[in-house]
Protein backbone atom coordinates (compact mmCIF):
# COMPACT_ATOMS: atom_id res chain seq x y z
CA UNK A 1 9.26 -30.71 13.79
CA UNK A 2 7.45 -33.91 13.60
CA UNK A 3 3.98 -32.20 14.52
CA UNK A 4 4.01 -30.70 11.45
CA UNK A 5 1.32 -31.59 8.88
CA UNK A 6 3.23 -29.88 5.74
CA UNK A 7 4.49 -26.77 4.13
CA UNK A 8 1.55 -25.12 2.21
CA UNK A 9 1.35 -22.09 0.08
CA UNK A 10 -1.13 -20.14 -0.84
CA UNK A 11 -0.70 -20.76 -3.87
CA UNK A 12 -1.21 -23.74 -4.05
CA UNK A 13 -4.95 -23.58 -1.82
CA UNK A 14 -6.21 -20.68 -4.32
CA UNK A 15 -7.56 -22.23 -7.86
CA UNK A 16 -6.03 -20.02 -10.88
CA UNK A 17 -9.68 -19.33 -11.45
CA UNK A 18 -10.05 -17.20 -8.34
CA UNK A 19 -10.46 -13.40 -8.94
CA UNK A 20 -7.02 -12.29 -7.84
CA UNK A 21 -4.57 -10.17 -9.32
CA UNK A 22 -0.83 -10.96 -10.45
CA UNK A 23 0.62 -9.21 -7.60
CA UNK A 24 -1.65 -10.40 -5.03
CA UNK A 25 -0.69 -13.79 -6.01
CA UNK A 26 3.27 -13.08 -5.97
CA UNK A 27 2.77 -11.30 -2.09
CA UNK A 28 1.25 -14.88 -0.77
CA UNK A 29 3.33 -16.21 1.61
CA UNK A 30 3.99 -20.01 2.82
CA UNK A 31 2.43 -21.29 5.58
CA UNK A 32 2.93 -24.38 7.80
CA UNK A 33 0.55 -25.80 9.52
CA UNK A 34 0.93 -28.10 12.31
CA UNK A 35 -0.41 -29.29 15.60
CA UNK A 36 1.02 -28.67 19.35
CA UNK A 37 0.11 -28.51 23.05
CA UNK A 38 -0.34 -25.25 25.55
CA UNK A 39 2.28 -25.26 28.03
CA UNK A 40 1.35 -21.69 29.63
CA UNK A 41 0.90 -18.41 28.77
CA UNK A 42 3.34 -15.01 28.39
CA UNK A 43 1.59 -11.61 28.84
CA UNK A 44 -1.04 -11.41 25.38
CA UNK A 45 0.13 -14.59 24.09
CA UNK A 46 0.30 -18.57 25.13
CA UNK A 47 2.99 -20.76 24.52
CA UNK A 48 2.61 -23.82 22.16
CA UNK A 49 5.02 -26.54 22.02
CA UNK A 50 5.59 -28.15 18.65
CA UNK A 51 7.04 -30.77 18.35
CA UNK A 52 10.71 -29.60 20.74
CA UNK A 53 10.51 -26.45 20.25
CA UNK A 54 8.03 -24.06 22.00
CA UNK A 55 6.51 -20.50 20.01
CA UNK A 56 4.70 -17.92 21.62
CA UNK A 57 1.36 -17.60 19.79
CA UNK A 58 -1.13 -15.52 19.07
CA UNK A 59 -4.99 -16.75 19.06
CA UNK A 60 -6.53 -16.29 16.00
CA UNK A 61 -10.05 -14.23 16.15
CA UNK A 62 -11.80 -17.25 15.15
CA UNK A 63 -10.51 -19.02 17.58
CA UNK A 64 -13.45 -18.39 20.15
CA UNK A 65 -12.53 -20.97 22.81
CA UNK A 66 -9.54 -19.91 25.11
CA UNK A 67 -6.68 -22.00 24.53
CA UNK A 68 -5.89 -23.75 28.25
CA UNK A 69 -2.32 -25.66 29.51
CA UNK A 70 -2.89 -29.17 27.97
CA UNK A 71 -4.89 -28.44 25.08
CA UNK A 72 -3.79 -29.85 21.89
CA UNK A 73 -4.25 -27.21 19.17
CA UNK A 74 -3.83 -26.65 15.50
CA UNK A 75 -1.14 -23.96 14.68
CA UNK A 76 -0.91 -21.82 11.36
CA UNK A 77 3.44 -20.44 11.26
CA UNK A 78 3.16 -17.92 8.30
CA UNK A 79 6.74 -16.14 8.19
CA UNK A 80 7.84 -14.62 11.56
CA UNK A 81 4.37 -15.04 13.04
CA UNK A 82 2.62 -18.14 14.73
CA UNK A 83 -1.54 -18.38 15.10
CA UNK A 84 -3.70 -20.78 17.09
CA UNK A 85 -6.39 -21.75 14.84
CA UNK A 86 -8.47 -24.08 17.15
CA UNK A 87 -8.66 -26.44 19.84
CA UNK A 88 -8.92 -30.06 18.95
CA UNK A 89 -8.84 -31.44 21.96
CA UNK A 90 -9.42 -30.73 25.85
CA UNK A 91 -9.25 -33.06 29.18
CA UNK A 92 -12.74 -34.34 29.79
CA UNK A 93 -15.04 -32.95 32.01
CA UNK A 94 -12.56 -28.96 31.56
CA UNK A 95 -14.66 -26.02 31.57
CA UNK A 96 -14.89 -24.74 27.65
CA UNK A 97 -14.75 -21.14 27.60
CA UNK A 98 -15.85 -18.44 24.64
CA UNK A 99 -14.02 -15.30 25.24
CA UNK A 100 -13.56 -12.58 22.71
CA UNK A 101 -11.57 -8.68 23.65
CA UNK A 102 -14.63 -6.60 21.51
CA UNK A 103 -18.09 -6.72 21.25
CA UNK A 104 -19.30 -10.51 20.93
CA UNK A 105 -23.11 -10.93 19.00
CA UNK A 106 -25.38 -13.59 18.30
CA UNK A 107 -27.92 -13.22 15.61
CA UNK A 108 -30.35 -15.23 14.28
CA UNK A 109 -32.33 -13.10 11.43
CA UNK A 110 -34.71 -15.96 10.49
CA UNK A 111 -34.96 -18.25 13.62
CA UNK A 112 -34.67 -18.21 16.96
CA UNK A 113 -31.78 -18.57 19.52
CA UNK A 114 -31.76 -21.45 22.04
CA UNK A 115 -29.84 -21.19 25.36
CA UNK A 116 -30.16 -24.41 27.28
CA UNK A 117 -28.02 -26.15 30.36
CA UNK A 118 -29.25 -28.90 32.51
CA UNK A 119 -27.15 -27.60 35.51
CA UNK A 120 -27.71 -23.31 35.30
CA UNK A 121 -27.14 -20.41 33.43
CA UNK A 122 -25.62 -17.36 34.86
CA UNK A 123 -25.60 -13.53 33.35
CA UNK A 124 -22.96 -11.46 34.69
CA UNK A 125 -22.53 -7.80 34.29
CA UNK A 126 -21.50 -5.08 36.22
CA UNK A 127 -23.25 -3.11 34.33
CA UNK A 128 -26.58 -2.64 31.88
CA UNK A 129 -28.41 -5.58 30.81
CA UNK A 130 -31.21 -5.04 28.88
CA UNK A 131 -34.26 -7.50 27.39
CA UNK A 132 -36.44 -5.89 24.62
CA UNK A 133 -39.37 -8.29 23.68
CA UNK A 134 -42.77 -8.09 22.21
CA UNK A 135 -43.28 -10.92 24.76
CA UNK A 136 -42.53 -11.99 28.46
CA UNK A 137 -42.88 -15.30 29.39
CA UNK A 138 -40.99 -16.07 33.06
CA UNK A 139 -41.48 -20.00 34.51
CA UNK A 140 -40.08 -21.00 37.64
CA UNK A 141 -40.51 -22.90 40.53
CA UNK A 142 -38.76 -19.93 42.94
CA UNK A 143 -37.86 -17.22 42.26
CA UNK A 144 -35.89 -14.46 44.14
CA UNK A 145 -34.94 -10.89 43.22
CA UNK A 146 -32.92 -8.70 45.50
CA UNK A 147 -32.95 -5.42 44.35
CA UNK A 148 -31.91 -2.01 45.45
CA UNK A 149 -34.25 0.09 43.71
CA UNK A 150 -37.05 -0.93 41.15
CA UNK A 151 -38.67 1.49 38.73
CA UNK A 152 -42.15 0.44 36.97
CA UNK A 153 -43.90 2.14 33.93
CA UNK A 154 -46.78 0.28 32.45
CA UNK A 155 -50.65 0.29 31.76
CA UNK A 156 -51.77 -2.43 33.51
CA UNK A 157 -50.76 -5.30 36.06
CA UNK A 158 -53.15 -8.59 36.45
CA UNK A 159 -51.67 -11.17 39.36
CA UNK A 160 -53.31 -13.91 40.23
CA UNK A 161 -51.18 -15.57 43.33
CA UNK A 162 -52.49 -17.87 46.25
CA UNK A 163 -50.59 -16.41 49.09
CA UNK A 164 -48.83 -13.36 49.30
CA UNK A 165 -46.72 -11.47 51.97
CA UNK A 166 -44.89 -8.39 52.15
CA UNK A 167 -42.61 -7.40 54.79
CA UNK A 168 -41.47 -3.97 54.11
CA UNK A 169 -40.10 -0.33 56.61
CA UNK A 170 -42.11 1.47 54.83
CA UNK A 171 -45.16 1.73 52.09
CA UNK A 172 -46.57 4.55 50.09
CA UNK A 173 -48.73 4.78 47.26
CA UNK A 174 -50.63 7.32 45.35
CA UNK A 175 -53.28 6.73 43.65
CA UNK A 176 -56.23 7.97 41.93
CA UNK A 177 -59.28 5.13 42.16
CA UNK A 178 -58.64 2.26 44.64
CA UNK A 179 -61.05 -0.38 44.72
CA UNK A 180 -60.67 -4.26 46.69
CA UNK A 181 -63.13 -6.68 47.31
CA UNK A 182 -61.88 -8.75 50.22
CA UNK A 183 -64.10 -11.82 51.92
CA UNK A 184 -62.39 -11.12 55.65
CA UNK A 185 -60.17 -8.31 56.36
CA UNK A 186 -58.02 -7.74 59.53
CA UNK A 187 -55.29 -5.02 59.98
CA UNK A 188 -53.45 -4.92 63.44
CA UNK A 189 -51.99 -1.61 63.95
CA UNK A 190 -49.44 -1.27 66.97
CA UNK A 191 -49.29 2.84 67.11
CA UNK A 192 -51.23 4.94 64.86
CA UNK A 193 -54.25 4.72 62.91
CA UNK A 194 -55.41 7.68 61.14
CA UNK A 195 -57.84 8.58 58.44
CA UNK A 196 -58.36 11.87 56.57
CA UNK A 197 -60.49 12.45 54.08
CA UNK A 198 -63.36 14.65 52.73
CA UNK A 199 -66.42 12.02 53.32
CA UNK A 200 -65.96 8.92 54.80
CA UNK A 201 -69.30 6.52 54.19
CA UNK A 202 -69.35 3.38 56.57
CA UNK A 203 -72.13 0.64 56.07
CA UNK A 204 -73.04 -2.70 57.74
CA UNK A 205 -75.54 -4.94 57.28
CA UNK A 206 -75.51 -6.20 61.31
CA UNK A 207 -73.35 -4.07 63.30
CA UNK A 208 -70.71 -1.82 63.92
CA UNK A 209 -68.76 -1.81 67.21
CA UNK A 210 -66.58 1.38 68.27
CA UNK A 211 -64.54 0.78 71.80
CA UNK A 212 -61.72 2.31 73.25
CA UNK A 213 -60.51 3.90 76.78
CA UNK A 214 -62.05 7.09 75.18
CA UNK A 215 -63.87 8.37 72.41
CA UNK A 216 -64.23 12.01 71.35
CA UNK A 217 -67.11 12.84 68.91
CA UNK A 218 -67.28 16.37 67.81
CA UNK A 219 -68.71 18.34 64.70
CA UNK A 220 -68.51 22.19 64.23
CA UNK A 221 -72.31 21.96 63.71
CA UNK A 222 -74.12 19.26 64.08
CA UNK A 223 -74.16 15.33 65.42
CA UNK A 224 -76.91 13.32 64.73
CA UNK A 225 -77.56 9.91 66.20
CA UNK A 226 -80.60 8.03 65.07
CA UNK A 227 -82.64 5.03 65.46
CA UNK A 228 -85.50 2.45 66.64
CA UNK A 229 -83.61 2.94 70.13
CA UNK A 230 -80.42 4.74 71.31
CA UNK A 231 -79.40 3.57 75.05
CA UNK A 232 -76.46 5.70 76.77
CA UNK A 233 -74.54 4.81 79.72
C-alpha cells in the first residue's frame, strides 16, 4: 500500500519514562498509519480506499467532521480494525459538517463563546431549546416569530416602539390597575360596545357629544341633569 506513511508501534511513541506497567507495555499493539480517500459508505461505517485496496472504517470519536465521498483522510489500521482519524482535505466550497451520536457540549469556563456566519445561523430542534442568561440582548433589523402558544412570567415590561399594530380573533386581559395616557384616541367598533363597571367618571374640558337612533337613560332612583342651561327637543 503505497499510501501508507509507516508501521508504528506503540512502543516506540511511548518514552520508557512514561508511567506504565510491564504488561501494559507487552499488550501494545502495532499500528499503521496511512492516508486514503472515501468512496461511500456501508451501514455504520464508510469505505476508505488505500492505496488498491478498500477497508470499511470506523470514525474515530475525535473525528468530529463527517467523513464525505472524496475526502482524503488519515487512517489509523491497528490489528483487525481500521479508524478514520481526520479529514485533511475536502472539495472547495463542500459543506463541513460536525456530527457526533451522544450529547455534543461546548464550554468555555473562563471566556466566552463566539458564534458568527456572514450568511445565517440556523437552530433546529424538534424539541426543547432553552437560553438561561443573566442578560438579554436581541438586535435586528426584522424580526418575525410565529408561534402557537406563548407563556410570559415576569415583573415588568418597558417598550418603547414607534408604530405598532396588532391584528388578532380575539383579546383578553385581566388586570388589576390600568392606566394610558394617549394624545388622540379613536376605537371603531362594528357590533358591540359595552361597559360595566361600578362607577364610571367621564370629564371634558369642552364637550361631550352622545348621538344615536336612540338613547335610553334610566336610574332606579334618581337622574340629575344640571347646568347654566339645559335645552330639550
Amino acid at each position: 500500500m503505497s499510501n501508507l506513511v509507516g508501521k508504528t508501534s506503540w512502543r516506540d511513541l511511548v518514552p520508557e519514562s512514561a508511567p506504565l506497567g510491564a504488561a501494559q507495555r507487552e499488550e501494545t499493539e502495532d499500528v499503521f498509519l496511512g492516508t486514503g480517500t472515501v468512496t461511500g459508505a456501508r451501514e455504520d461505517a464508510i469505505v476508505v480506499r488505500v492505496g488498491d485496496a478498500e477497508l470499511r472504517a470506523m470514525v474515530a470519536t475525535s473525528c468530529l467532521v463527517v467523513p464525505q465521498a472524496g475526502d482524503r483522510v488519515l487512517v489509523a489500521m491497528p490489528e483487525g480494525e481500521c479508524y478514520v482519524l481526520a479529514v485533511l482535505r475536502r472539495e472547495a466550497g463542500a459543506v463541513r459538517r460536525i456530527a457526533t451520536d451522544g450529547d455534543l457540549e461546548l464550554s468555555a469556563p473562563k471566556g466566552k463563546v463566539v458564534v458568527a456566519s456572514g450568511e445565517g445561523i440556523d437552530l433546529l430542534t424538534p424539541k426543547e431549546t432553552s437560553v438561561v442568561t443573566g442578560n438579554l440582548n436581541l438586535h435586528a433589523g426584522d424580526a418575525t416569530a410565529v408561534l402557537e402558544r406563548l407563556s410570559y412570567l415576569g415583573t415588568a415590561v418597558r417598550a418603547e416602539v414607534g408604530k405598532l399594530r396588532v391584528v388578532a380573533a380575539e383579546l383578553d386581559g385581566l388586570f388589576e390597575r390600568s392606566l394610558q395616557r394617549i394624545k388622540r384616541a379613536y376605537r371603531f367598533v362594528e357590533e358591540i360596545d359595552q361597559t360595566r363597571a361600578r362607577q364610571i367618571d367621564v370629564t371634558a374640558e369642552t364637550s361631550v357629544r352622545v348621538h344615536a337612533g336612540n338613547t335610553v337613560m334610566t336610574a332606579d332612583e334618581l337622574v340629575k341633569i344640571d347646568g347654566s342651561q339645559v335645552h330639550i327637543g
